[in-house]
PDB file of N, CA and C in Angstrom:
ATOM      1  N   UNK A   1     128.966 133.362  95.578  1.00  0.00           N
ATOM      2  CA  UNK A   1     128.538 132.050  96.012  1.00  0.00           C
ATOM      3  C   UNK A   1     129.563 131.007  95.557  1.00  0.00           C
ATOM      4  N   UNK A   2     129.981 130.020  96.662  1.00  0.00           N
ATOM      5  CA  UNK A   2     130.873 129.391  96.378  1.00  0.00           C
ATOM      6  C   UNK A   2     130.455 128.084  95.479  1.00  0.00           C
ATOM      7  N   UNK A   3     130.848 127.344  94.255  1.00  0.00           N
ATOM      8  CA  UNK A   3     130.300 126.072  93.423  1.00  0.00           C
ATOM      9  C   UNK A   3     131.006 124.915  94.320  1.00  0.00           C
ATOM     10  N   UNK A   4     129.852 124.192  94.313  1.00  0.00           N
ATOM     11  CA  UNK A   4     129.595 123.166  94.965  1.00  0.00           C
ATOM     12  C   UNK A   4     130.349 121.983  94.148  1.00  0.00           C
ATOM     13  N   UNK A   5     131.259 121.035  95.280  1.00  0.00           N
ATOM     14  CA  UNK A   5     131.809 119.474  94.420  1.00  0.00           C
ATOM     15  C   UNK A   5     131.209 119.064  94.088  1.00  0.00           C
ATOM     16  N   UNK A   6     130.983 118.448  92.582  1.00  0.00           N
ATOM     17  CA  UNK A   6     130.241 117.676  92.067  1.00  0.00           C
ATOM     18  C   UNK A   6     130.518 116.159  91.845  1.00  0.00           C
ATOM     19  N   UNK A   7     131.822 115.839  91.796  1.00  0.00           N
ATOM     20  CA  UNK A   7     132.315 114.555  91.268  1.00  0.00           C
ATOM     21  C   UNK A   7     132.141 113.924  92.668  1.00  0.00           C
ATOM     22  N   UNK A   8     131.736 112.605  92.182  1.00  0.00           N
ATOM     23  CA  UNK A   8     132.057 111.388  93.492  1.00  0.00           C
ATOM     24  C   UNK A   8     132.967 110.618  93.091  1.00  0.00           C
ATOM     25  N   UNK A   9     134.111 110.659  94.636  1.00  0.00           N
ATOM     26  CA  UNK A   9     134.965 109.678  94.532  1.00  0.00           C
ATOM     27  C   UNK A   9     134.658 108.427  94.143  1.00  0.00           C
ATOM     28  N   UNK A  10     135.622 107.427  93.593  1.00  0.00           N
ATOM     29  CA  UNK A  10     134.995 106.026  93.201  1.00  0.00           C
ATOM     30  C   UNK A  10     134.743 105.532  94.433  1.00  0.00           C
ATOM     31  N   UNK A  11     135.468 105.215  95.792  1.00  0.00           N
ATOM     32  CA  UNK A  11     135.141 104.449  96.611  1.00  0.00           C
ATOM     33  C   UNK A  11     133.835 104.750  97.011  1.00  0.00           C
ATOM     34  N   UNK A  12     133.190 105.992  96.927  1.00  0.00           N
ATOM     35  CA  UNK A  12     131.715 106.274  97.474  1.00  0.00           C
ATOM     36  C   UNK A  12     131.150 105.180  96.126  1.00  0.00           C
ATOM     37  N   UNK A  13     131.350 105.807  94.900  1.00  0.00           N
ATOM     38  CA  UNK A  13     130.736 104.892  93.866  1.00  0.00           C
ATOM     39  C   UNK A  13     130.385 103.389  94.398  1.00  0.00           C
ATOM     40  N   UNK A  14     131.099 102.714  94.804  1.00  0.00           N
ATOM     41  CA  UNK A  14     131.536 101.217  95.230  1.00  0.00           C
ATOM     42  C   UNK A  14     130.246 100.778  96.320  1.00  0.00           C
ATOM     43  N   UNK A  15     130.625 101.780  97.227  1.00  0.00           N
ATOM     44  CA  UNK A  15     129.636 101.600  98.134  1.00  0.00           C
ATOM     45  C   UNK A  15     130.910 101.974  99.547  1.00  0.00           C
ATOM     46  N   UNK A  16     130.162 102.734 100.531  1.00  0.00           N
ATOM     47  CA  UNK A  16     131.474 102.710 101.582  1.00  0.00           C
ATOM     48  C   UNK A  16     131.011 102.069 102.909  1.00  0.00           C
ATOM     49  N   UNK A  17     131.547 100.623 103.247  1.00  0.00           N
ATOM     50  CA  UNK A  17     130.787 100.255 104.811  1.00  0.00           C
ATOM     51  C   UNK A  17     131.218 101.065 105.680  1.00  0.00           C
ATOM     52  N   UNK A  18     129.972 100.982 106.344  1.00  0.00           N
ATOM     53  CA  UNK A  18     129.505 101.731 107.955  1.00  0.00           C
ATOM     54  C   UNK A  18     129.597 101.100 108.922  1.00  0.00           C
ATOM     55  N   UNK A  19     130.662 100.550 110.273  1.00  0.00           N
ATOM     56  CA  UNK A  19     130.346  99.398 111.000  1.00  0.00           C
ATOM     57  C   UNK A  19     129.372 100.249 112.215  1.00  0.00           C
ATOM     58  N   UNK A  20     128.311  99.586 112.343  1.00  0.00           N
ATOM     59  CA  UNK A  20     127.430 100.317 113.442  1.00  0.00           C
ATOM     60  C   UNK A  20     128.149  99.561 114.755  1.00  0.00           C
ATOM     61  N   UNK A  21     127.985  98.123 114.881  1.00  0.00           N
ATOM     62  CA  UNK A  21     128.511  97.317 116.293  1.00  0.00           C
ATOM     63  C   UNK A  21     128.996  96.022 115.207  1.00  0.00           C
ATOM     64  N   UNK A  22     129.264  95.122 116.260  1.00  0.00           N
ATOM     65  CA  UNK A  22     129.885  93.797 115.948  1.00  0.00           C
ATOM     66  C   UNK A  22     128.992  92.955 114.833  1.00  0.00           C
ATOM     67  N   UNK A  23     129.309  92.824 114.145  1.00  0.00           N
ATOM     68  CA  UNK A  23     128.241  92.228 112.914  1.00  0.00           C
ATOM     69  C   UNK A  23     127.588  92.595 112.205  1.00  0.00           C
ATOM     70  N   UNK A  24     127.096  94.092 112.660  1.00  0.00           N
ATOM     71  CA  UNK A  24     126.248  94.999 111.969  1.00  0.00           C
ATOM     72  C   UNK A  24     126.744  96.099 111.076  1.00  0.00           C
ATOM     73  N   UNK A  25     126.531  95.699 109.482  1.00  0.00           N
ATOM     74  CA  UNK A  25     127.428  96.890 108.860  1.00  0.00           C
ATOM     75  C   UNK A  25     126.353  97.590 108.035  1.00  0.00           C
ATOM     76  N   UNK A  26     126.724  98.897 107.632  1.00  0.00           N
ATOM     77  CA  UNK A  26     125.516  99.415 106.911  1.00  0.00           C
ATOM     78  C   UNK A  26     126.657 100.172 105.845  1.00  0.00           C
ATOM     79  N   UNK A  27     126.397  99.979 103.810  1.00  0.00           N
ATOM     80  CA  UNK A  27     126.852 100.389 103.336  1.00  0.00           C
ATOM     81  C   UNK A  27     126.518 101.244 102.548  1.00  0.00           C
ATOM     82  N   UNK A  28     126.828 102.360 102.519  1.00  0.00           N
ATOM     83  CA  UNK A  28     126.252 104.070 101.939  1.00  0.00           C
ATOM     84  C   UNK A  28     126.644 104.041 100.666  1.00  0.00           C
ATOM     85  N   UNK A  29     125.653 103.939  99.716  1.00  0.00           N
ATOM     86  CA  UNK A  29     126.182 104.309  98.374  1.00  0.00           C
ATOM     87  C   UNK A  29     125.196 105.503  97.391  1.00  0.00           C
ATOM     88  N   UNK A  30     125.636 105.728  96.327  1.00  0.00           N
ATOM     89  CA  UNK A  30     125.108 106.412  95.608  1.00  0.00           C
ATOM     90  C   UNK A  30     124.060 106.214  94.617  1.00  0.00           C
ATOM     91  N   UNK A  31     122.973 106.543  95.117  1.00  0.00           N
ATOM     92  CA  UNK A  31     121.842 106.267  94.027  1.00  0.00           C
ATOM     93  C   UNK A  31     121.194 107.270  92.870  1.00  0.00           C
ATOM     94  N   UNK A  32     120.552 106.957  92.010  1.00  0.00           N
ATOM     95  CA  UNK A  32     119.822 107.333  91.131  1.00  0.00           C
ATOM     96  C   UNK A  32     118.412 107.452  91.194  1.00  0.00           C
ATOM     97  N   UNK A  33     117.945 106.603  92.567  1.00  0.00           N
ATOM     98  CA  UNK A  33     116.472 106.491  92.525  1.00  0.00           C
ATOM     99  C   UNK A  33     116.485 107.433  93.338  1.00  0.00           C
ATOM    100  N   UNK A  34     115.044 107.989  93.582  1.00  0.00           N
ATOM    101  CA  UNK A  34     114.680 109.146  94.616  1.00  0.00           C
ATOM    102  C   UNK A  34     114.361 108.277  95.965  1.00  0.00           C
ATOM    103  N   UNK A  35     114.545 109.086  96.791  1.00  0.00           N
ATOM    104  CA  UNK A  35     114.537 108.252  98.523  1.00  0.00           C
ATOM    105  C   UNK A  35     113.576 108.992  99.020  1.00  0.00           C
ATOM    106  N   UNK A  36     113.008 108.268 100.180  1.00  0.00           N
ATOM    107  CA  UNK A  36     112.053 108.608 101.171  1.00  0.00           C
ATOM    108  C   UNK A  36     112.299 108.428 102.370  1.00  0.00           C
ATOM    109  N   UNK A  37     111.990 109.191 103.441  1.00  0.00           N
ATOM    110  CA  UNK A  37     111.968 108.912 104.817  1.00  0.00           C
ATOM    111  C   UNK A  37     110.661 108.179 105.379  1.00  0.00           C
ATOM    112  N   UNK A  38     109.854 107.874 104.144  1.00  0.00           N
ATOM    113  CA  UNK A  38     108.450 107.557 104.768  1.00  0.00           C
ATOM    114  C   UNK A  38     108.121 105.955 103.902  1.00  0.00           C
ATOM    115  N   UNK A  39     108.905 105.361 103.879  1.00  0.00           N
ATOM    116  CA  UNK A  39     108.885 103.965 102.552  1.00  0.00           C
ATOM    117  C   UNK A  39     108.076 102.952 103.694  1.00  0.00           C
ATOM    118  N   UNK A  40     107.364 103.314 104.811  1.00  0.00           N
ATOM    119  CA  UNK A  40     106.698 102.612 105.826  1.00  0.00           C
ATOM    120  C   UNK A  40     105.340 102.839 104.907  1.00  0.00           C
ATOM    121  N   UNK A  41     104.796 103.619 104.328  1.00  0.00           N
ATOM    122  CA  UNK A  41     103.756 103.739 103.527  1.00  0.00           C
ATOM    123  C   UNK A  41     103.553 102.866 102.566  1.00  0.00           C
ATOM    124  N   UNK A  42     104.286 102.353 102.100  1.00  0.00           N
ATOM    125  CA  UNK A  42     103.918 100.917 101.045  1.00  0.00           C
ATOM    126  C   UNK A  42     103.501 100.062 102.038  1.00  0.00           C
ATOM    127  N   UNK A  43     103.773  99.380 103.529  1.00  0.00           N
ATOM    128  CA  UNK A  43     103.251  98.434 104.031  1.00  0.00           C
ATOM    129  C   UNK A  43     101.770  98.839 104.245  1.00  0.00           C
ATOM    130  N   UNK A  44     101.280 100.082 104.732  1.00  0.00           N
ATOM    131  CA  UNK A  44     100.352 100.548 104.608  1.00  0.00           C
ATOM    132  C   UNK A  44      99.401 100.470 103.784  1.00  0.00           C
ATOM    133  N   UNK A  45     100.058 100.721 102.417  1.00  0.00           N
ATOM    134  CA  UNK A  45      98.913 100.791 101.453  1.00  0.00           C
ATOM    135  C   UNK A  45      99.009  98.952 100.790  1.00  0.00           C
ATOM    136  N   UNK A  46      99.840  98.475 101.195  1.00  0.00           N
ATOM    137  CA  UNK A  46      99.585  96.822 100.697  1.00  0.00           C
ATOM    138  C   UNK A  46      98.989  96.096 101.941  1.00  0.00           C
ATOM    139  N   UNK A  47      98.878  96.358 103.473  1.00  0.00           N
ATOM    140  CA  UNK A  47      97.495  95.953 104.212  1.00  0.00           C
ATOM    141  C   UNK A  47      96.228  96.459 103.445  1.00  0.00           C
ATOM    142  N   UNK A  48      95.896  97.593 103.202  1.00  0.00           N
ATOM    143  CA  UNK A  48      95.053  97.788 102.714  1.00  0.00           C
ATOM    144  C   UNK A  48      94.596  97.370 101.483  1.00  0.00           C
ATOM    145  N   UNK A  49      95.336  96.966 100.439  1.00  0.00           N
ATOM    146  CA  UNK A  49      94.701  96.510  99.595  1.00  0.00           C
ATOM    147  C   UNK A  49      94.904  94.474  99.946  1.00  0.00           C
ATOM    148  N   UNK A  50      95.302  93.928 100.781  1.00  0.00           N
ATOM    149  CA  UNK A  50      95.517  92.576 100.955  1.00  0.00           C
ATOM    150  C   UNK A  50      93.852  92.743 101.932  1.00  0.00           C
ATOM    151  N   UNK A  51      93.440  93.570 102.847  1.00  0.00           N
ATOM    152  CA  UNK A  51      92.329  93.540 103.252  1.00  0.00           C
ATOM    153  C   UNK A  51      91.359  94.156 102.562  1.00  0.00           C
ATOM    154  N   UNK A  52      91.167  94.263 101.504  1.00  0.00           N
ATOM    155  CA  UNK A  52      90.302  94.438 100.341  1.00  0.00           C
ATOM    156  C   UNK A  52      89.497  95.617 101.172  1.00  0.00           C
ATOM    157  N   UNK A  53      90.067  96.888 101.546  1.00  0.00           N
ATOM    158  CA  UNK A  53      89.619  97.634 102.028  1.00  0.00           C
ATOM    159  C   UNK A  53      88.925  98.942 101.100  1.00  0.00           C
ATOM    160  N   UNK A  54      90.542  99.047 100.258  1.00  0.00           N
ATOM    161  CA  UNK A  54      89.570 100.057  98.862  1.00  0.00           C
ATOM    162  C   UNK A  54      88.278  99.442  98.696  1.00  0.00           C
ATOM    163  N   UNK A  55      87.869  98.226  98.209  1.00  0.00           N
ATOM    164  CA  UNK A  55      86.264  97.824  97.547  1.00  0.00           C
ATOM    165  C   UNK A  55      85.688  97.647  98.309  1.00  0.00           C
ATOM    166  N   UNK A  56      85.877  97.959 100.199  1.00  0.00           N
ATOM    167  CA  UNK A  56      85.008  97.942 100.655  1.00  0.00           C
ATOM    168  C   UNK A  56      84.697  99.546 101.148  1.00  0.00           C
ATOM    169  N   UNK A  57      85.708 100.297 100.898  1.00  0.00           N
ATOM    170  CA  UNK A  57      84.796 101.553 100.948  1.00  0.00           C
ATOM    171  C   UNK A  57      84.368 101.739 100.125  1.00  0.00           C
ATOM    172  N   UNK A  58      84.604 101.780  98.883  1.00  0.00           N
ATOM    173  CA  UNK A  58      83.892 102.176  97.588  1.00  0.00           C
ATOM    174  C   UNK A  58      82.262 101.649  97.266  1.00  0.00           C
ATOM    175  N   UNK A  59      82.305 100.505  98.373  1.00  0.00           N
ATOM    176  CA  UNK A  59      81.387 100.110  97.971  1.00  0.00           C
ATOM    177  C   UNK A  59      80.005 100.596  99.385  1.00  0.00           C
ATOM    178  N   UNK A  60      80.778 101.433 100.247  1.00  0.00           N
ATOM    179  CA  UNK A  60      79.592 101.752 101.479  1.00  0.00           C
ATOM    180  C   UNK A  60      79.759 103.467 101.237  1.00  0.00           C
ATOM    181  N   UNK A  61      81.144 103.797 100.916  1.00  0.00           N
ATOM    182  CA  UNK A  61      80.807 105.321 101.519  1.00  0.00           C
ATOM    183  C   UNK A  61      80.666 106.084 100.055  1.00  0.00           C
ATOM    184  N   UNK A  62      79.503 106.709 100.012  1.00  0.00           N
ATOM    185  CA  UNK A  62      78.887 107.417  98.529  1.00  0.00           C
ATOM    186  C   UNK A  62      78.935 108.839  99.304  1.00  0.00           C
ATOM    187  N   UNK A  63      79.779 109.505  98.627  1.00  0.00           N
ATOM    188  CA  UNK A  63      80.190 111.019  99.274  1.00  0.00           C
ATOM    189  C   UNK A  63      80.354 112.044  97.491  1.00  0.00           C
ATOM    190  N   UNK A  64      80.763 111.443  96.711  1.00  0.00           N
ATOM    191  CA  UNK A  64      81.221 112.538  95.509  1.00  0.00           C
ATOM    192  C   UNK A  64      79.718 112.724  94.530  1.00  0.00           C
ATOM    193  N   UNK A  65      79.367 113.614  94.235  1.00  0.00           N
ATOM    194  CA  UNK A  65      78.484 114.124  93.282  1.00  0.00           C
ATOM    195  C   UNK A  65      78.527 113.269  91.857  1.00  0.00           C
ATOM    196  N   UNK A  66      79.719 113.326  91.639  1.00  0.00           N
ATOM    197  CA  UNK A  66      80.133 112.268  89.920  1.00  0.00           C
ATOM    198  C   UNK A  66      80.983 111.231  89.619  1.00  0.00           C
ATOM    199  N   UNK A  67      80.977 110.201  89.330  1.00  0.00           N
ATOM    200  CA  UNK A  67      81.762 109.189  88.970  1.00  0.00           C
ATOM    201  C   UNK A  67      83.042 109.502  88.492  1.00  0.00           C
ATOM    202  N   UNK A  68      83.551 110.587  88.029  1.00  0.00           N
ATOM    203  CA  UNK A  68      84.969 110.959  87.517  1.00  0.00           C
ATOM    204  C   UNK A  68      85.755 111.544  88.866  1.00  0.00           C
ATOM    205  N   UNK A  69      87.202 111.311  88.052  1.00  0.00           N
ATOM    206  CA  UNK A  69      88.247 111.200  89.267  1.00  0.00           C
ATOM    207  C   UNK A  69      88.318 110.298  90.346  1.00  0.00           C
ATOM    208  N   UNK A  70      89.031 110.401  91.412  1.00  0.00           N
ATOM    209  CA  UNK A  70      89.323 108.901  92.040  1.00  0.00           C
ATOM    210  C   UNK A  70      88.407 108.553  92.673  1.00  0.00           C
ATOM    211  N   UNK A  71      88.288 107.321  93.229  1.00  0.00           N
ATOM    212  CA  UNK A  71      87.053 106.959  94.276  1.00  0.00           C
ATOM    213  C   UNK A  71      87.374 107.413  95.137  1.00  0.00           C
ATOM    214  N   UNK A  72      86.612 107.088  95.894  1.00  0.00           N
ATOM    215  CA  UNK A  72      86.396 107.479  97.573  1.00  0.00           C
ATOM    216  C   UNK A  72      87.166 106.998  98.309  1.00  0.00           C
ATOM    217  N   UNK A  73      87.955 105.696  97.928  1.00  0.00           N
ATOM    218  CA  UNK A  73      88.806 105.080  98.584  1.00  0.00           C
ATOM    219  C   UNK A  73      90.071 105.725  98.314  1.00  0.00           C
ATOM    220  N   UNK A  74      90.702 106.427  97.399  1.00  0.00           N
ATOM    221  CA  UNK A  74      91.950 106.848  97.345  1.00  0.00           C
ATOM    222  C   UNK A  74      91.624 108.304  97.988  1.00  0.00           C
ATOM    223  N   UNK A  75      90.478 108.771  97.913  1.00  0.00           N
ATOM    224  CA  UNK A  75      90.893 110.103  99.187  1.00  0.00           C
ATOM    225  C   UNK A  75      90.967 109.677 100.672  1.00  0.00           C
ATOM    226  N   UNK A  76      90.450 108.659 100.737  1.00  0.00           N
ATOM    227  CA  UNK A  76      90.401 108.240 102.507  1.00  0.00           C
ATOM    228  C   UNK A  76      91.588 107.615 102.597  1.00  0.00           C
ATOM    229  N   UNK A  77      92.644 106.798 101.448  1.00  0.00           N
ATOM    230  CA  UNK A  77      93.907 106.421 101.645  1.00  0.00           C
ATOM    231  C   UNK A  77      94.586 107.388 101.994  1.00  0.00           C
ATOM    232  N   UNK A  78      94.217 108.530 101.141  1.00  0.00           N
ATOM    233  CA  UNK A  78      95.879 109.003 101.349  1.00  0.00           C
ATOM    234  C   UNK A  78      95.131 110.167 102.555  1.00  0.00           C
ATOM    235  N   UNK A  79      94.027 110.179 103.101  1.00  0.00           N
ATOM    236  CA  UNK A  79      93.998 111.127 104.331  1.00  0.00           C
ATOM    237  C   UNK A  79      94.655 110.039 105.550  1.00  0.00           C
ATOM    238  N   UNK A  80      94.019 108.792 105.397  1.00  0.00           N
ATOM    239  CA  UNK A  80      95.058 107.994 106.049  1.00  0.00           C
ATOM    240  C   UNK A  80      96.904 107.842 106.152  1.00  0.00           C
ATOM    241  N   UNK A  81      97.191 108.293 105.096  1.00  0.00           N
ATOM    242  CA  UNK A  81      98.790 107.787 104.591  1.00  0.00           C
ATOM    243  C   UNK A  81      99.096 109.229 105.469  1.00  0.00           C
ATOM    244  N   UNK A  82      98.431 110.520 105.230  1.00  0.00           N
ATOM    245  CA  UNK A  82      98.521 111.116 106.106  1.00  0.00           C
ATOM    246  C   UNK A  82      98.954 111.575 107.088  1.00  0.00           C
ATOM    247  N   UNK A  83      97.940 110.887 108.186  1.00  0.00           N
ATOM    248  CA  UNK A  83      98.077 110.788 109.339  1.00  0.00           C
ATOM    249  C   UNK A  83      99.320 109.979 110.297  1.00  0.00           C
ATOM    250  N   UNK A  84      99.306 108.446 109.091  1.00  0.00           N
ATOM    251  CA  UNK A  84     100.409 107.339 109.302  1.00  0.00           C
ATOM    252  C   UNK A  84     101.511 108.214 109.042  1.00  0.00           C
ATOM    253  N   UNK A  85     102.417 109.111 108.684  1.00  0.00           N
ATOM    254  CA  UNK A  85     103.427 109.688 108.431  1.00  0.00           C
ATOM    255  C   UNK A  85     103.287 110.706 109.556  1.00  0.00           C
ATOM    256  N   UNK A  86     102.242 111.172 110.594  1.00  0.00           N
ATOM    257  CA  UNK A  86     102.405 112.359 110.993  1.00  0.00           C
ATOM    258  C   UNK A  86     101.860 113.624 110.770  1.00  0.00           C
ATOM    259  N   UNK A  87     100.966 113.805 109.711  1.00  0.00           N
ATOM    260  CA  UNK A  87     100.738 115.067 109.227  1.00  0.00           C
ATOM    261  C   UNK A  87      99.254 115.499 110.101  1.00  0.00           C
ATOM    262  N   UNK A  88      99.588 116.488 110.061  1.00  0.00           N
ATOM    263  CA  UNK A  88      98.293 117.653 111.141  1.00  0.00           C
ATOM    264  C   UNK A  88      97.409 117.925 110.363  1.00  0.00           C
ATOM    265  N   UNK A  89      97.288 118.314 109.039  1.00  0.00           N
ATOM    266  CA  UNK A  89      96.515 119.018 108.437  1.00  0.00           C
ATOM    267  C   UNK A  89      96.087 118.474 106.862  1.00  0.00           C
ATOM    268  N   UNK A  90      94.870 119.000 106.341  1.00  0.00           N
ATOM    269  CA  UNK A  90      94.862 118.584 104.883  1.00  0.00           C
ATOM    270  C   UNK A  90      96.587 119.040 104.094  1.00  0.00           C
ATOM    271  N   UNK A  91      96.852 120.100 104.595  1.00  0.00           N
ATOM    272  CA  UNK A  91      97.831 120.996 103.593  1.00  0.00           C
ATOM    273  C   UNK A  91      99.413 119.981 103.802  1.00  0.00           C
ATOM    274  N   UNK A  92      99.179 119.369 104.743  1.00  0.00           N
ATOM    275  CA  UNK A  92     100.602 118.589 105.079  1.00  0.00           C
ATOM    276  C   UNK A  92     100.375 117.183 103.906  1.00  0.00           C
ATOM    277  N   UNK A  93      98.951 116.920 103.224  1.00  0.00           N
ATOM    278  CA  UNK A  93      99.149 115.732 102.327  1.00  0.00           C
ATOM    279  C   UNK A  93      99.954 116.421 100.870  1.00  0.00           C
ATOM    280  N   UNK A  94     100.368 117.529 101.098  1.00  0.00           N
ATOM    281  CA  UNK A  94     100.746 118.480  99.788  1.00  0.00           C
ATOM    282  C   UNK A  94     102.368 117.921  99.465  1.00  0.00           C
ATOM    283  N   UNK A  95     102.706 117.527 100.653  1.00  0.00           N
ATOM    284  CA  UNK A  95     104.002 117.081 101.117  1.00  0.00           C
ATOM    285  C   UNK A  95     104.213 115.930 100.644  1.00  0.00           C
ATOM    286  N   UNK A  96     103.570 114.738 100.316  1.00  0.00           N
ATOM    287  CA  UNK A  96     103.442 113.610 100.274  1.00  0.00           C
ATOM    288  C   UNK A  96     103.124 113.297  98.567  1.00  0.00           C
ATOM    289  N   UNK A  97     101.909 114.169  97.921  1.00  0.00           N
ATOM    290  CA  UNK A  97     101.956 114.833  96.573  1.00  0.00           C
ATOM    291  C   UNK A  97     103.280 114.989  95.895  1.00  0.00           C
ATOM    292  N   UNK A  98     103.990 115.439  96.545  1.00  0.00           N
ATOM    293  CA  UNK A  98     105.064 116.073  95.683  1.00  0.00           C
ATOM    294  C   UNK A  98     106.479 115.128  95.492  1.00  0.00           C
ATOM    295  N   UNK A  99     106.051 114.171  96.493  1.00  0.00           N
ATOM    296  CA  UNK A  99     107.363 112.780  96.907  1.00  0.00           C
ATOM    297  C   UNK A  99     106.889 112.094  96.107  1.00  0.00           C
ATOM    298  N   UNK A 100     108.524 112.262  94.632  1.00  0.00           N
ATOM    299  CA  UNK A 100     108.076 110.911  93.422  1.00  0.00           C
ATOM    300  C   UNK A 100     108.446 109.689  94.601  1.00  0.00           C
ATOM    301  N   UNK A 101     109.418 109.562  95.116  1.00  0.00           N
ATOM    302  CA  UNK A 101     109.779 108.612  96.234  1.00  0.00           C
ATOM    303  C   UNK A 101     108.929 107.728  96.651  1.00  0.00           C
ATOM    304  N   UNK A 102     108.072 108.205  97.075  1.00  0.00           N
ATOM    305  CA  UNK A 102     106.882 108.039  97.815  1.00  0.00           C
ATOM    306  C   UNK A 102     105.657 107.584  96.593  1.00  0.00           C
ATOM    307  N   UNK A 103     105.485 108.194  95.805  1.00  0.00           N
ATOM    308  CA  UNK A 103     104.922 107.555  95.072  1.00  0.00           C
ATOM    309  C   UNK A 103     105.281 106.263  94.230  1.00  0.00           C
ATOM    310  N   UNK A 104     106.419 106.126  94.324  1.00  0.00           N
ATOM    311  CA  UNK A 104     107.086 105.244  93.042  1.00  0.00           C
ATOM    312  C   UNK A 104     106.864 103.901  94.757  1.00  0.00           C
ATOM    313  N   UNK A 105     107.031 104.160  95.941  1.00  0.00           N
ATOM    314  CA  UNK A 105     106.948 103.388  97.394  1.00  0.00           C
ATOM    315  C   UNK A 105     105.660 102.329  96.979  1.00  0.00           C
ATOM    316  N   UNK A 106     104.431 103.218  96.778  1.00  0.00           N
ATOM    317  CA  UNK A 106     103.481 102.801  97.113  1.00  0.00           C
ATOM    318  C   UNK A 106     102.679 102.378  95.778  1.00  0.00           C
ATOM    319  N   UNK A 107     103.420 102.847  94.806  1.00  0.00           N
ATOM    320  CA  UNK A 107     102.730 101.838  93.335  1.00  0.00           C
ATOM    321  C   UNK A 107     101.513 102.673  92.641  1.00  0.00           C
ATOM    322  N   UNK A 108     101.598 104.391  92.973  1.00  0.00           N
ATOM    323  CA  UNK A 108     100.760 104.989  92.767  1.00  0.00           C
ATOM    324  C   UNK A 108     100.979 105.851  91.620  1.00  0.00           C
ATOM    325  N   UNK A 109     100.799 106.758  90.758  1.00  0.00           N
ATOM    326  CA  UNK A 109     101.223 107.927  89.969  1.00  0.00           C
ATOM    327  C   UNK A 109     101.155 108.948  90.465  1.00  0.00           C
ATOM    328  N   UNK A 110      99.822 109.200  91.065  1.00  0.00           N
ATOM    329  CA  UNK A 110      99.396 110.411  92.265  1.00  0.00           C
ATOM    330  C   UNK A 110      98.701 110.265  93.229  1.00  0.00           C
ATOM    331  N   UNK A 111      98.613 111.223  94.140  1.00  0.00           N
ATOM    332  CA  UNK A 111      97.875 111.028  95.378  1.00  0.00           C
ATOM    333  C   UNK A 111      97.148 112.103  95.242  1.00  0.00           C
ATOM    334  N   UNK A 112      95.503 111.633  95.463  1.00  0.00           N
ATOM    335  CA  UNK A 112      94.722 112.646  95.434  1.00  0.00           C
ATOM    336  C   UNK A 112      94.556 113.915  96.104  1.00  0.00           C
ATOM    337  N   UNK A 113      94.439 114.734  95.690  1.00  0.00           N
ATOM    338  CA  UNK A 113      94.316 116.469  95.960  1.00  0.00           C
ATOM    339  C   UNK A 113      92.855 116.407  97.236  1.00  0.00           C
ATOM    340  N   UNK A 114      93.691 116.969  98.568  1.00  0.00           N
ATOM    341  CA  UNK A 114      92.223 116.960  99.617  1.00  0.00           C
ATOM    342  C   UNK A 114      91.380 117.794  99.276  1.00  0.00           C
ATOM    343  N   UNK A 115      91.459 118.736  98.291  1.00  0.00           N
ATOM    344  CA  UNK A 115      90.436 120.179  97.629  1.00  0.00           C
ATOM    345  C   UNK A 115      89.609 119.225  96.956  1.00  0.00           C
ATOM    346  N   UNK A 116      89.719 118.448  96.662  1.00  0.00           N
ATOM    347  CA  UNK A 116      88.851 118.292  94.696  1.00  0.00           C
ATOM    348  C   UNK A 116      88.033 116.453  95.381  1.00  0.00           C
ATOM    349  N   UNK A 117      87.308 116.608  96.902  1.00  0.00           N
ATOM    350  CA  UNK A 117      87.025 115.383  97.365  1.00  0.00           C
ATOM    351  C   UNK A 117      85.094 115.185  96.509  1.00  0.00           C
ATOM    352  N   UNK A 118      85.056 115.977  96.924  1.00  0.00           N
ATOM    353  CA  UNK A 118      83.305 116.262  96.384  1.00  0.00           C
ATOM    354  C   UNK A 118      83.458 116.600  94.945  1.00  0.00           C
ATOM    355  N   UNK A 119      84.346 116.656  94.015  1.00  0.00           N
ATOM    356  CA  UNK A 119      84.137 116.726  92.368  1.00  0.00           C
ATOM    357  C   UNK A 119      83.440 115.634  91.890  1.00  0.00           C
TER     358      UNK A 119
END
């Protein structure tokens, strides 16, 4: 197996412009933070909390057996955040779980597990 370049040139360091068209430049640099293809999910979850939507489910839909672990509103967020990204299935929010990116996006630590809704 062949080892992979590791060093970055300085000019990448710097930042390197991209001219897309006349005025429009886009400059590629090197980060440290983790990236997302899905950073449309913070507008998402800040409508929702600017429409005081968490306290209003929490406060109509009574679905879990016990007061521990998240409310009701962070499993219906993120079955929502979900869907808003595309995903088909409970098992595709596993995807979204695992994006610090995505979490660090939306101001969260974790996103609730679709197994553990009725705990």
């Amino acid at each position: 197996m062949q080892k992979m370049k590791t060093k970055i040139p300085k000019k990448l360091k710097r930042g390197h412009p991209l001219s897309i068209r006349p005025g429009h430049t886009i400059r590629l640099e090197v980060t440290k933070y983790p990236l997302t293809v899905h950073t449309g999910l913070s507008l998402h979850y800040a409508m929702a909390e600017a429409l005081n939507i968490p306290q209003i489910l929490d406060d109509r839909i009574h679905v879990k057996e016990r007061e521990s672990g998240y409310p009701e509103s962070e499993h219906i967020l993120a079955l929502s955040a979900n869907a808003f990204v595309g995903g088909d299935y409970l098992d595709d929010l596993e995807a979204l779980r695992e994006d610090v990116a995505i979490q660090m996006a939306i101001g969260r630590k974790e996103i609730p597990d679709p197994t553990d809704w009725v705990k």
